[in-house]
Protein backbone atom coordinates (compact mmCIF):
# COMPACT_ATOMS: atom_id res chain seq x y z
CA UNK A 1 79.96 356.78 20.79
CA UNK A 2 78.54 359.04 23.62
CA UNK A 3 80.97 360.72 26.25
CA UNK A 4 78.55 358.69 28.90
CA UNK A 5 80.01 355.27 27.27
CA UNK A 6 83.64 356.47 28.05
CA UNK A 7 85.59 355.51 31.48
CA UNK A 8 86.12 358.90 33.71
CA UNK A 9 87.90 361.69 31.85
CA UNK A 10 84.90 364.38 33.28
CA UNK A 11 86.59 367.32 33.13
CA UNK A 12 87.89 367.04 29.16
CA UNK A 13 84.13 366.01 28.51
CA UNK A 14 83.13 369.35 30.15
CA UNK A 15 85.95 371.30 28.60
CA UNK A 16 85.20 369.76 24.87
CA UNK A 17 81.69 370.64 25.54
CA UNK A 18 81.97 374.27 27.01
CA UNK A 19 84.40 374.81 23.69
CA UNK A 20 81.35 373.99 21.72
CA UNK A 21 79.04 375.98 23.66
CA UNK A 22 81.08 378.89 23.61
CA UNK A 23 82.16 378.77 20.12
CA UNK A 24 85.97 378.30 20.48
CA UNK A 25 86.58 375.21 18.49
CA UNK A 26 89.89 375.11 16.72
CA UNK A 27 90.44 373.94 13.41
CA UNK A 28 93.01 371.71 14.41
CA UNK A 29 92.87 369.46 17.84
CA UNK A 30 95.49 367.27 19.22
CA UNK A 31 94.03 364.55 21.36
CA UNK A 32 97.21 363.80 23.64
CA UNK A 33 97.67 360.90 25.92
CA UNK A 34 99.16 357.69 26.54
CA UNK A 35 97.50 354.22 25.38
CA UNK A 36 94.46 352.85 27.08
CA UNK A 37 93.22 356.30 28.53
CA UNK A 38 90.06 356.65 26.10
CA UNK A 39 91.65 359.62 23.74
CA UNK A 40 90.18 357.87 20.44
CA UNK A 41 86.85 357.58 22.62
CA UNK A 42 87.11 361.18 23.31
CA UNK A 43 87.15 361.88 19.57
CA UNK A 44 84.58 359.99 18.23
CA UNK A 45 81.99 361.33 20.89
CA UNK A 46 83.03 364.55 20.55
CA UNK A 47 82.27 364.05 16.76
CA UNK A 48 78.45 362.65 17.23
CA UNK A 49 77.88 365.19 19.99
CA UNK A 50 79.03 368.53 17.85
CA UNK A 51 77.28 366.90 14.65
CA UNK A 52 73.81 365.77 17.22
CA UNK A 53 70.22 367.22 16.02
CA UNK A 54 69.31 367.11 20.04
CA UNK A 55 72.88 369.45 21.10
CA UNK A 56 72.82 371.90 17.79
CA UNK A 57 69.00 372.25 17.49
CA UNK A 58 69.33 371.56 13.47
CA UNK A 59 67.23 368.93 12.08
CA UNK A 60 65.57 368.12 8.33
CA UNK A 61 63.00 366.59 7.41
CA UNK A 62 65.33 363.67 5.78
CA UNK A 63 67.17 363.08 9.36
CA UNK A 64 63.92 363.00 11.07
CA UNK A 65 60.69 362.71 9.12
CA UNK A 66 58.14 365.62 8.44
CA UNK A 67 56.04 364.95 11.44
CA UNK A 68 59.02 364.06 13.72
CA UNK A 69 58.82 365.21 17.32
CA UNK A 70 61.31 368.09 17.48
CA UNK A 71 61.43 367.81 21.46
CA UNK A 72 63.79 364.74 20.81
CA UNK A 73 65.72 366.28 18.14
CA UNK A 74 66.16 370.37 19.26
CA UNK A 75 68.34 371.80 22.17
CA UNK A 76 66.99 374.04 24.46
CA UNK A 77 69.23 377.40 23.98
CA UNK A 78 68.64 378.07 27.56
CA UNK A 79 70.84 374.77 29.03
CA UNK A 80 74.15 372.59 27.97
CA UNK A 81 73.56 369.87 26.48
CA UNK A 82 75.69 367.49 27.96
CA UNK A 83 75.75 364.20 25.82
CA UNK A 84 75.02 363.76 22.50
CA UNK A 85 71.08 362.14 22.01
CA UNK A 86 72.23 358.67 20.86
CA UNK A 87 68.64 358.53 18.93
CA UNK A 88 68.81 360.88 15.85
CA UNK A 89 69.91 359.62 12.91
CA UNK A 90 73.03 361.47 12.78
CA UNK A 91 74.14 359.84 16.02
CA UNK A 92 72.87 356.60 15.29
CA UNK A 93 75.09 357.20 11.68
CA UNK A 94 77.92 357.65 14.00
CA UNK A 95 77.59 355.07 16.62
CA UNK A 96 77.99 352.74 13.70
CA UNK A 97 80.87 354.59 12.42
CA UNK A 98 79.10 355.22 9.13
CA UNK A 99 78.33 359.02 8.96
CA UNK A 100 78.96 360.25 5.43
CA UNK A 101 80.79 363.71 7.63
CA UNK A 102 82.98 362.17 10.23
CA UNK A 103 86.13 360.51 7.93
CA UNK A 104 88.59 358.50 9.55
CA UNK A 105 92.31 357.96 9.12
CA UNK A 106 95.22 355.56 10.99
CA UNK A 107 97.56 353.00 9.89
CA UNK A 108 97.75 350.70 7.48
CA UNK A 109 99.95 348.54 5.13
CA UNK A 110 100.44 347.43 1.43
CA UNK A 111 98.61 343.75 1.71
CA UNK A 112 99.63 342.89 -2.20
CA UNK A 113 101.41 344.46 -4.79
CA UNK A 114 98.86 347.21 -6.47
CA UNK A 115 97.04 347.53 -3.31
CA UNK A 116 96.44 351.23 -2.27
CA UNK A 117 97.43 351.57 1.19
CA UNK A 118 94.62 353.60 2.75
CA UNK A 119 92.05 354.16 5.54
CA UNK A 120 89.30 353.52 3.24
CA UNK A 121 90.31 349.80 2.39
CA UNK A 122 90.26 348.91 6.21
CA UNK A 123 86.76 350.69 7.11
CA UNK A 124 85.29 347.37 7.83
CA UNK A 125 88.06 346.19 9.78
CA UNK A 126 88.19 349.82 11.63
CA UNK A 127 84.31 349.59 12.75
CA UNK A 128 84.76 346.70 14.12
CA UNK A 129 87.96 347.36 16.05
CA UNK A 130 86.50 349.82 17.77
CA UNK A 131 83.78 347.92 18.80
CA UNK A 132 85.91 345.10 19.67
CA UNK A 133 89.06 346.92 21.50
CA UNK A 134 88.15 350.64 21.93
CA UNK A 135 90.96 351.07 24.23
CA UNK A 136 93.41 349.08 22.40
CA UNK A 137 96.83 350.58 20.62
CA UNK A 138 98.90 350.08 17.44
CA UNK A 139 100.12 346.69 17.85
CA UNK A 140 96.91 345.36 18.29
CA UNK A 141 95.15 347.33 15.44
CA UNK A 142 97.99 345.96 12.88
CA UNK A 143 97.37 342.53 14.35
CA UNK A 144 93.67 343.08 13.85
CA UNK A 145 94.43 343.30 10.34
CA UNK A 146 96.95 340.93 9.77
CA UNK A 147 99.73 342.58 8.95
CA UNK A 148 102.65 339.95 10.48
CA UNK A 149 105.73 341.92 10.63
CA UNK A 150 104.86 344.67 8.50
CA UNK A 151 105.16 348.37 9.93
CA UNK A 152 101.82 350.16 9.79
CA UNK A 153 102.15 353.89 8.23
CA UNK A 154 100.12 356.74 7.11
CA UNK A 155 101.33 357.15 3.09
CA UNK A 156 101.35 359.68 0.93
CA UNK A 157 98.18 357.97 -0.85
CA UNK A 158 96.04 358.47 2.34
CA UNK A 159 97.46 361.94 2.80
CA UNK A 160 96.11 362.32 -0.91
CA UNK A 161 92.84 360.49 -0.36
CA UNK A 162 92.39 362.61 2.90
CA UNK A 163 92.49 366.18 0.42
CA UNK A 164 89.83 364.74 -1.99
CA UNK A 165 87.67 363.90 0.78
CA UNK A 166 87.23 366.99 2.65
CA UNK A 167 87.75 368.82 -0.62
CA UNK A 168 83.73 367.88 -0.44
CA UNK A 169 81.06 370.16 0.77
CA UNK A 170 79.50 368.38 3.82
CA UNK A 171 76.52 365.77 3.02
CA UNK A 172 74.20 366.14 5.91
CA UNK A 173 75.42 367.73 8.82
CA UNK A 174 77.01 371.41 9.54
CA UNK A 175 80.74 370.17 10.57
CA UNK A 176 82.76 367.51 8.78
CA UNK A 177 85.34 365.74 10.61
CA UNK A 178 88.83 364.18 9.77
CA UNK A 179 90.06 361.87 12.97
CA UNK A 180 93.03 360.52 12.06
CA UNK A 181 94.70 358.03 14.97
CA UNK A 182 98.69 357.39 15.91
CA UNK A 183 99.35 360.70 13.43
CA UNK A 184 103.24 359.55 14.84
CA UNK A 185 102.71 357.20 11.76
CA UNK A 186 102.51 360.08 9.28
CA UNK A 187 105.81 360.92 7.78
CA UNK A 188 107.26 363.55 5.55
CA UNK A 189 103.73 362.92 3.54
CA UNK A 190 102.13 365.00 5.77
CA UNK A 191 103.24 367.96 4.41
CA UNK A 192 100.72 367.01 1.93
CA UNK A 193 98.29 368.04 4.50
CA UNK A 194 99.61 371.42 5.27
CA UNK A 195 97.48 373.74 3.08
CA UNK A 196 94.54 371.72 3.94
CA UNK A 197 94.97 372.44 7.50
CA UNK A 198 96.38 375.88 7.46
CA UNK A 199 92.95 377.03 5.25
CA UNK A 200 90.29 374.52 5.62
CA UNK A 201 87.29 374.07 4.55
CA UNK A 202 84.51 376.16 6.44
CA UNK A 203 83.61 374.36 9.29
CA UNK A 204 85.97 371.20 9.02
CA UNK A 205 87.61 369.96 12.35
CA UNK A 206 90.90 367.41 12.32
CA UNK A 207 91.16 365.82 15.49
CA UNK A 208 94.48 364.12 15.47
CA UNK A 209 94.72 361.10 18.26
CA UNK A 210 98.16 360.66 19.29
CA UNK A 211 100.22 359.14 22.14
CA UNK A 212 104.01 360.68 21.62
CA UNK A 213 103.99 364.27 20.44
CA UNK A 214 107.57 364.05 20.04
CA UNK A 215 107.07 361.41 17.03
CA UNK A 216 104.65 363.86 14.82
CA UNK A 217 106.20 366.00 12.50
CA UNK A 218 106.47 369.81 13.73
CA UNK A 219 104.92 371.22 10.65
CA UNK A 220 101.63 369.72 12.23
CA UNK A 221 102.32 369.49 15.61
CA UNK A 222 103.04 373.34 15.54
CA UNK A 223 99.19 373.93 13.81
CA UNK A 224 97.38 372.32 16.72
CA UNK A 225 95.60 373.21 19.23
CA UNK A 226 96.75 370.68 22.68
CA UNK A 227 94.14 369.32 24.61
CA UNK A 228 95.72 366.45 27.65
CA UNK A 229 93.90 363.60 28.09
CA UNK A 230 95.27 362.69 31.13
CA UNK A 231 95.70 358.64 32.91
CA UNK A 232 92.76 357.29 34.31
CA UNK A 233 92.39 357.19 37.93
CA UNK A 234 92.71 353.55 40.00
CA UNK A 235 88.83 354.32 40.86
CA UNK A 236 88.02 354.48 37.32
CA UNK A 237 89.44 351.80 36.03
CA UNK A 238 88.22 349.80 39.10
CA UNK A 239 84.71 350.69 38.79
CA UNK A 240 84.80 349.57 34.86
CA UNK A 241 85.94 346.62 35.83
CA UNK A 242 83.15 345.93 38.69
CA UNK A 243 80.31 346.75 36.14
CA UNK A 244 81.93 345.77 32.44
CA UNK A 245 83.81 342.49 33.79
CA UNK A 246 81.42 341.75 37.32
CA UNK A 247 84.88 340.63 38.95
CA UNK A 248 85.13 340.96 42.85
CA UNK A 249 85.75 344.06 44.01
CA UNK A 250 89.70 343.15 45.47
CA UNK A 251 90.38 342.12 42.32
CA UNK A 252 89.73 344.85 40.17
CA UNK A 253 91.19 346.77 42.91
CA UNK A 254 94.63 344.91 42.54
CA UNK A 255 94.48 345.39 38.68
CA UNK A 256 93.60 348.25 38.53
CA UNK A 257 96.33 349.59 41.06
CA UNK A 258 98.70 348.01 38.77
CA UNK A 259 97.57 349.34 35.66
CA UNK A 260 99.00 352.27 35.76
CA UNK A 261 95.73 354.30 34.68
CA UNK A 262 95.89 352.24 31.55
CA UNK A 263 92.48 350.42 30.64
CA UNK A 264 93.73 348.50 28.08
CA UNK A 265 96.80 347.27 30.48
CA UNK A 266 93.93 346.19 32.95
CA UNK A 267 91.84 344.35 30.48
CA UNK A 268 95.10 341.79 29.94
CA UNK A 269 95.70 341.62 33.32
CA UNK A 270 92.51 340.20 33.80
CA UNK A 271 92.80 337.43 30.79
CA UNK A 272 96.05 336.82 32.39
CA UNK A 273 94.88 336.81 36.52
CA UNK A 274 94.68 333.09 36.06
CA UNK A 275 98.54 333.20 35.96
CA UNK A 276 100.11 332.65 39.23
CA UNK A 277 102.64 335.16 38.51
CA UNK A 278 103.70 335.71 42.84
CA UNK A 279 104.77 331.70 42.04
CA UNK A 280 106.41 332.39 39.09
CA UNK A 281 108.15 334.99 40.73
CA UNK A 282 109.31 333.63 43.60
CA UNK A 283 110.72 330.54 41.91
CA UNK A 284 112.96 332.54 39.94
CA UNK A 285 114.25 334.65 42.71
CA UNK A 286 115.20 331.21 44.13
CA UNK A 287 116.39 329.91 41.25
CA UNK A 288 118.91 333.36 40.74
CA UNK A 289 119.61 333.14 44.41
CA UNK A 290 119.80 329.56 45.38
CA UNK A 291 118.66 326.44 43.03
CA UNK A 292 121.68 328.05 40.31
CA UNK A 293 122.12 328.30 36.64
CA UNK A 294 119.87 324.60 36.10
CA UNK A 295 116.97 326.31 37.32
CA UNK A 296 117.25 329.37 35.97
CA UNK A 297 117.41 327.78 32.66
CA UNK A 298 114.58 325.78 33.45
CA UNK A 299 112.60 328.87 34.17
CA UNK A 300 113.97 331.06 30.97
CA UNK A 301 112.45 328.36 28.79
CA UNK A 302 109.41 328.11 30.85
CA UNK A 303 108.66 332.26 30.12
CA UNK A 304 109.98 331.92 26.64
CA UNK A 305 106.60 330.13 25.90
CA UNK A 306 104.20 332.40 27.26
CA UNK A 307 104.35 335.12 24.74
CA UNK A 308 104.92 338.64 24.63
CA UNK A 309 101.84 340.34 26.50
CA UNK A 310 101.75 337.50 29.56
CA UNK A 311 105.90 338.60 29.75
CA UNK A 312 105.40 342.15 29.72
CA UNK A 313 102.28 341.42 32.36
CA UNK A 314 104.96 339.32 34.78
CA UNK A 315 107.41 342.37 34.52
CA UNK A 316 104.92 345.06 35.21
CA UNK A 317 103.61 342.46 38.43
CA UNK A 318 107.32 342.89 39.38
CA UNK A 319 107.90 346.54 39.68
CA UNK A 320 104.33 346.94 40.94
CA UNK A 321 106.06 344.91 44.24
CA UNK A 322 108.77 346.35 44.20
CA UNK A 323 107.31 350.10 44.30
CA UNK A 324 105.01 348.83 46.89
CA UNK A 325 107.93 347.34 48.94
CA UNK A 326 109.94 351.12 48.48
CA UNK A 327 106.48 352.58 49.63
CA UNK A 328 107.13 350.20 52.69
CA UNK A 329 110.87 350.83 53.45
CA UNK A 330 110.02 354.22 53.49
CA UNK A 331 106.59 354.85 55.31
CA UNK A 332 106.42 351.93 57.51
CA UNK A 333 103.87 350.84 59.26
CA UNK A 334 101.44 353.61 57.79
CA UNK A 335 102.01 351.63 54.47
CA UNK A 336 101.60 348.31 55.99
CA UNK A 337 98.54 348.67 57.47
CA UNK A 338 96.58 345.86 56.05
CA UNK A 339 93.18 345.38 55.24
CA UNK A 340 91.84 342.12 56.65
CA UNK A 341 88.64 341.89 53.78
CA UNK A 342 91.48 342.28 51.45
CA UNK A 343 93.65 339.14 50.55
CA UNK A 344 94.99 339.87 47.24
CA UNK A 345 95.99 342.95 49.21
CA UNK A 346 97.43 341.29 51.77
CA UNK A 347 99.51 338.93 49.77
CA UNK A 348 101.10 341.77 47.96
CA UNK A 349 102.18 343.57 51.24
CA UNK A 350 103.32 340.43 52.43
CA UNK A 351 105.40 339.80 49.37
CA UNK A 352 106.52 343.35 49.22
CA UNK A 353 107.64 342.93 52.74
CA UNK A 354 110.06 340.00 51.95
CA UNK A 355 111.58 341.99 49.38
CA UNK A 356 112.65 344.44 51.77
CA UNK A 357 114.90 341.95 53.42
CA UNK A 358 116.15 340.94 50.02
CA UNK A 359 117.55 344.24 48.89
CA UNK A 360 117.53 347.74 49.80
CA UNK A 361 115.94 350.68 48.62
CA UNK A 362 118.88 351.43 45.70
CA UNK A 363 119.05 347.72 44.75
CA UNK A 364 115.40 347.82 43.95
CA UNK A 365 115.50 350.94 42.06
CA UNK A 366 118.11 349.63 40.16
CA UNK A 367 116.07 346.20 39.36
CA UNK A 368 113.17 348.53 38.31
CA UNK A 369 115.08 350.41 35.95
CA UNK A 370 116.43 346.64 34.85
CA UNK A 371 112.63 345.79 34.40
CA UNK A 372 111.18 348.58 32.73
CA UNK A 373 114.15 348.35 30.03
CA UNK A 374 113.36 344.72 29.53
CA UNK A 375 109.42 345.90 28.94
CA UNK A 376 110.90 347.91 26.34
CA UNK A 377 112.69 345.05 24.71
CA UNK A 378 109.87 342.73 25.20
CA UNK A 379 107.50 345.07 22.82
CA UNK A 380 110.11 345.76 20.14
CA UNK A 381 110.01 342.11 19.74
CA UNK A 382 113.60 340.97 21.39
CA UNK A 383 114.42 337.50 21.90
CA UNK A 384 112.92 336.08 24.85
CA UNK A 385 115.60 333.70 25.43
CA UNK A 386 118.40 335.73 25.52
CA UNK A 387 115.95 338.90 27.20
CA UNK A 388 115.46 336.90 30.31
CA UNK A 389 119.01 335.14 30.75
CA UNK A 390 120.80 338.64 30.37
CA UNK A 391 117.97 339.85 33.10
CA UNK A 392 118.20 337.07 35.41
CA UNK A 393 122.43 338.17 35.36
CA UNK A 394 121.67 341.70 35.96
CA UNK A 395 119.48 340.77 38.54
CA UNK A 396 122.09 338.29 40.16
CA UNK A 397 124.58 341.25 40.25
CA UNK A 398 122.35 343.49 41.95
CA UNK A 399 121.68 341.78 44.95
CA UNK A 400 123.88 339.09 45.72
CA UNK A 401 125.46 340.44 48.37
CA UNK A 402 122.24 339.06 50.05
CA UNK A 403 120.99 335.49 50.29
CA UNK A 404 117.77 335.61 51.93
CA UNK A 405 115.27 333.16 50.27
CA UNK A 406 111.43 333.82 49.39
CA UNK A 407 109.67 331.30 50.25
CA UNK A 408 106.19 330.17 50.90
């Protein structure tokens, strides 16, 4: 993994980098941001890049042959490298995820009785993950693996395994690595780690890859040093999709407004564009405000089926209009100016704008907040059934002291 393969993020590349260059690398990094911003990206190219031939000027004859060229292998000392070379064999090693120095750890689960429930039993089905879904997060990593209904965790026997590995004197390159992903996984057995961390081995990094700080245990949280890794930008995540996906521009526009700077969001909003959710929408608006309780069971059922991501991706579509109808209500016509080459665009405003004569601005806070609390239930696996009916009430209550109609 090079940082050039990674969506936006330029300034933590340069900051990673310059921490190199100047020779302030912690022990101990926390990789901090929420899913689908590129963290574990982040970490596995700052890995290949500190451990490059090309950025440290260090090769041997075993990397690179006797007669190797050593102008594709050695750094100038007089300029920054800024990528790792992607052609010695230490980054080649680590663009397959295969380097004997750079150890990985993240959840995993007891898959029959004797098993040993660590990272080394997944590799294959890590290296492939994060070819497959760099960007993605836990849920799909444990249903990568099969797990079914059984919680992912970091046990004691990792924490263990973890010790003996970096216990090791490095094989081939000057820094060994432990990158250990969703560390909100590791319990009480991370105390196991402690010593390891407090007095490791000369020139061993952890990089721990986490999304909710408050969910690690302080004892490890309070021996790392913080580094952001902040939301991607709409333009990032729109430009990705232009050149990864080749979708028209509009389009990855819309998505990628509504993504919330979250790649992986984006990526199953475009499996899922297909969906006519403004349809779906506006028939259960009528059905809540008009048609009555026959339709509105009609349309529970009809949601029910869809499954868990296409239901969270409906809800998010929802309080994306609704923000955009607020951003109306309150700027005007300097929000509604449209753009004619736009029609997704268009549609939205247009939508947004019938909203506003549906409820006012404290009704449609009060349906976001309704929304994002549903979202919540919809991941933790809550009964879709029941989810939507108790919504579709809620929403009822909210604003039927108005009876104006969406329609086509």
């Amino acid at each position: 993994m090079q940082f050039k393969d990674i969506i936006g993020q330029q300034e933590v590349k340069q900051r990673l980098i310059e921490m190199y260059a100047q020779n302030r690398l912690s022990h101990a990094l926390l990789f901090l941001g929420k899913e689908g911003n590129g963290s574990l990206m982040l970490a596995l190219a700052f890995a290949q890049y500190v451990n490059c031939s090309a950025v440290n000027g260090k090769s041997t004859s075993t990397e690179n042959g006797l007669f190797a060229d050593a102008s594709t292998v050695q750094a100038d000392p007089n300029k920054l490298v800024e990528d790792a070379c992607g052609v010695c064999l230490s980054c080649q090693k680590a663009a397959q995820f295969i380097h004997p120095d750079i150890h990985f750890s993240y959840p995993t689960y007891t898959r029959k009785a004797n098993d040993k429930p660590i990272a080394t039993a997944f590799v294959a089905y890590w290296r492939k993950f994060i070819v497959e879904q760099p960007y993605g997060n836990n849920y799909d990593w444990l249903q990568f693996i099969s797990s079914e209904n059984k919680q992912g965790k970091i046990s004691a026997l990792e924490c263990e395994d973890i010790n003996r590995k970096l216990s090791l004197k490095s094989y081939e390159s000057e820094y060994k690595f432990l990158i250990m992903w969703m560390p909100e996984f590791l319990g009480k057995e991370g105390n196991k780690l402690l010593k390891l961390i407090e007095e490791p081995p000369a020139k061993t990094i952890f990089i721990f890859v986490a999304e909710n700080e408050q969910l690690i245990i302080p004892t490890i949280l309070s021996r790392t040093q913080l580094i952001k890794i902040p939301a991607l930008s709409v333009h990032n995540i729109e430009s990705a999709l232009i050149a990864q996906k080749h979708i028209p521009a509009d389009k990855a526009h819309q998505i990628a407004t509504m993504s919330e700077g979250n790649f992986r969001e984006s990526l199953l909003m475009l499996d899922a564009s297909e969906d006519n959710w403004e349809l779906m929408l506006r028939e259960w608006l009528n059905a809540i405000l008009k048609t009555g309780p026959v339709a509105q069971v009609k349309w529970i059922e009809e949601i029910a089926k869809i499954g868990r991501e296409k239901q969270k991706q409906f809800l998010k579509f929802f309080t994306h209009l609704l923000e955009q109808a607020v951003r109306i209500e309150m700027m005007g016509d300097q929000a509604n100016e449209m753009d004619e080459t736009n029609e997704l665009l268009n549609l939205q405003l247009d939508f947004a704008s019938r909203l506003n004569r549906l409820c006012n601005i404290e009704q449609k806070e009060a349906i976001i907040q309704e929304l994002d609390l549903a979202t919540y239930h919809v991941e933790r696996n809550a009964n879709p059934k029941i989810l939507f009916h108790a919504l579709t009430i809620k929403i009822y209550h909210i604003i039927s002291n108005k009876s104006v109609i969406l329609v086509s």
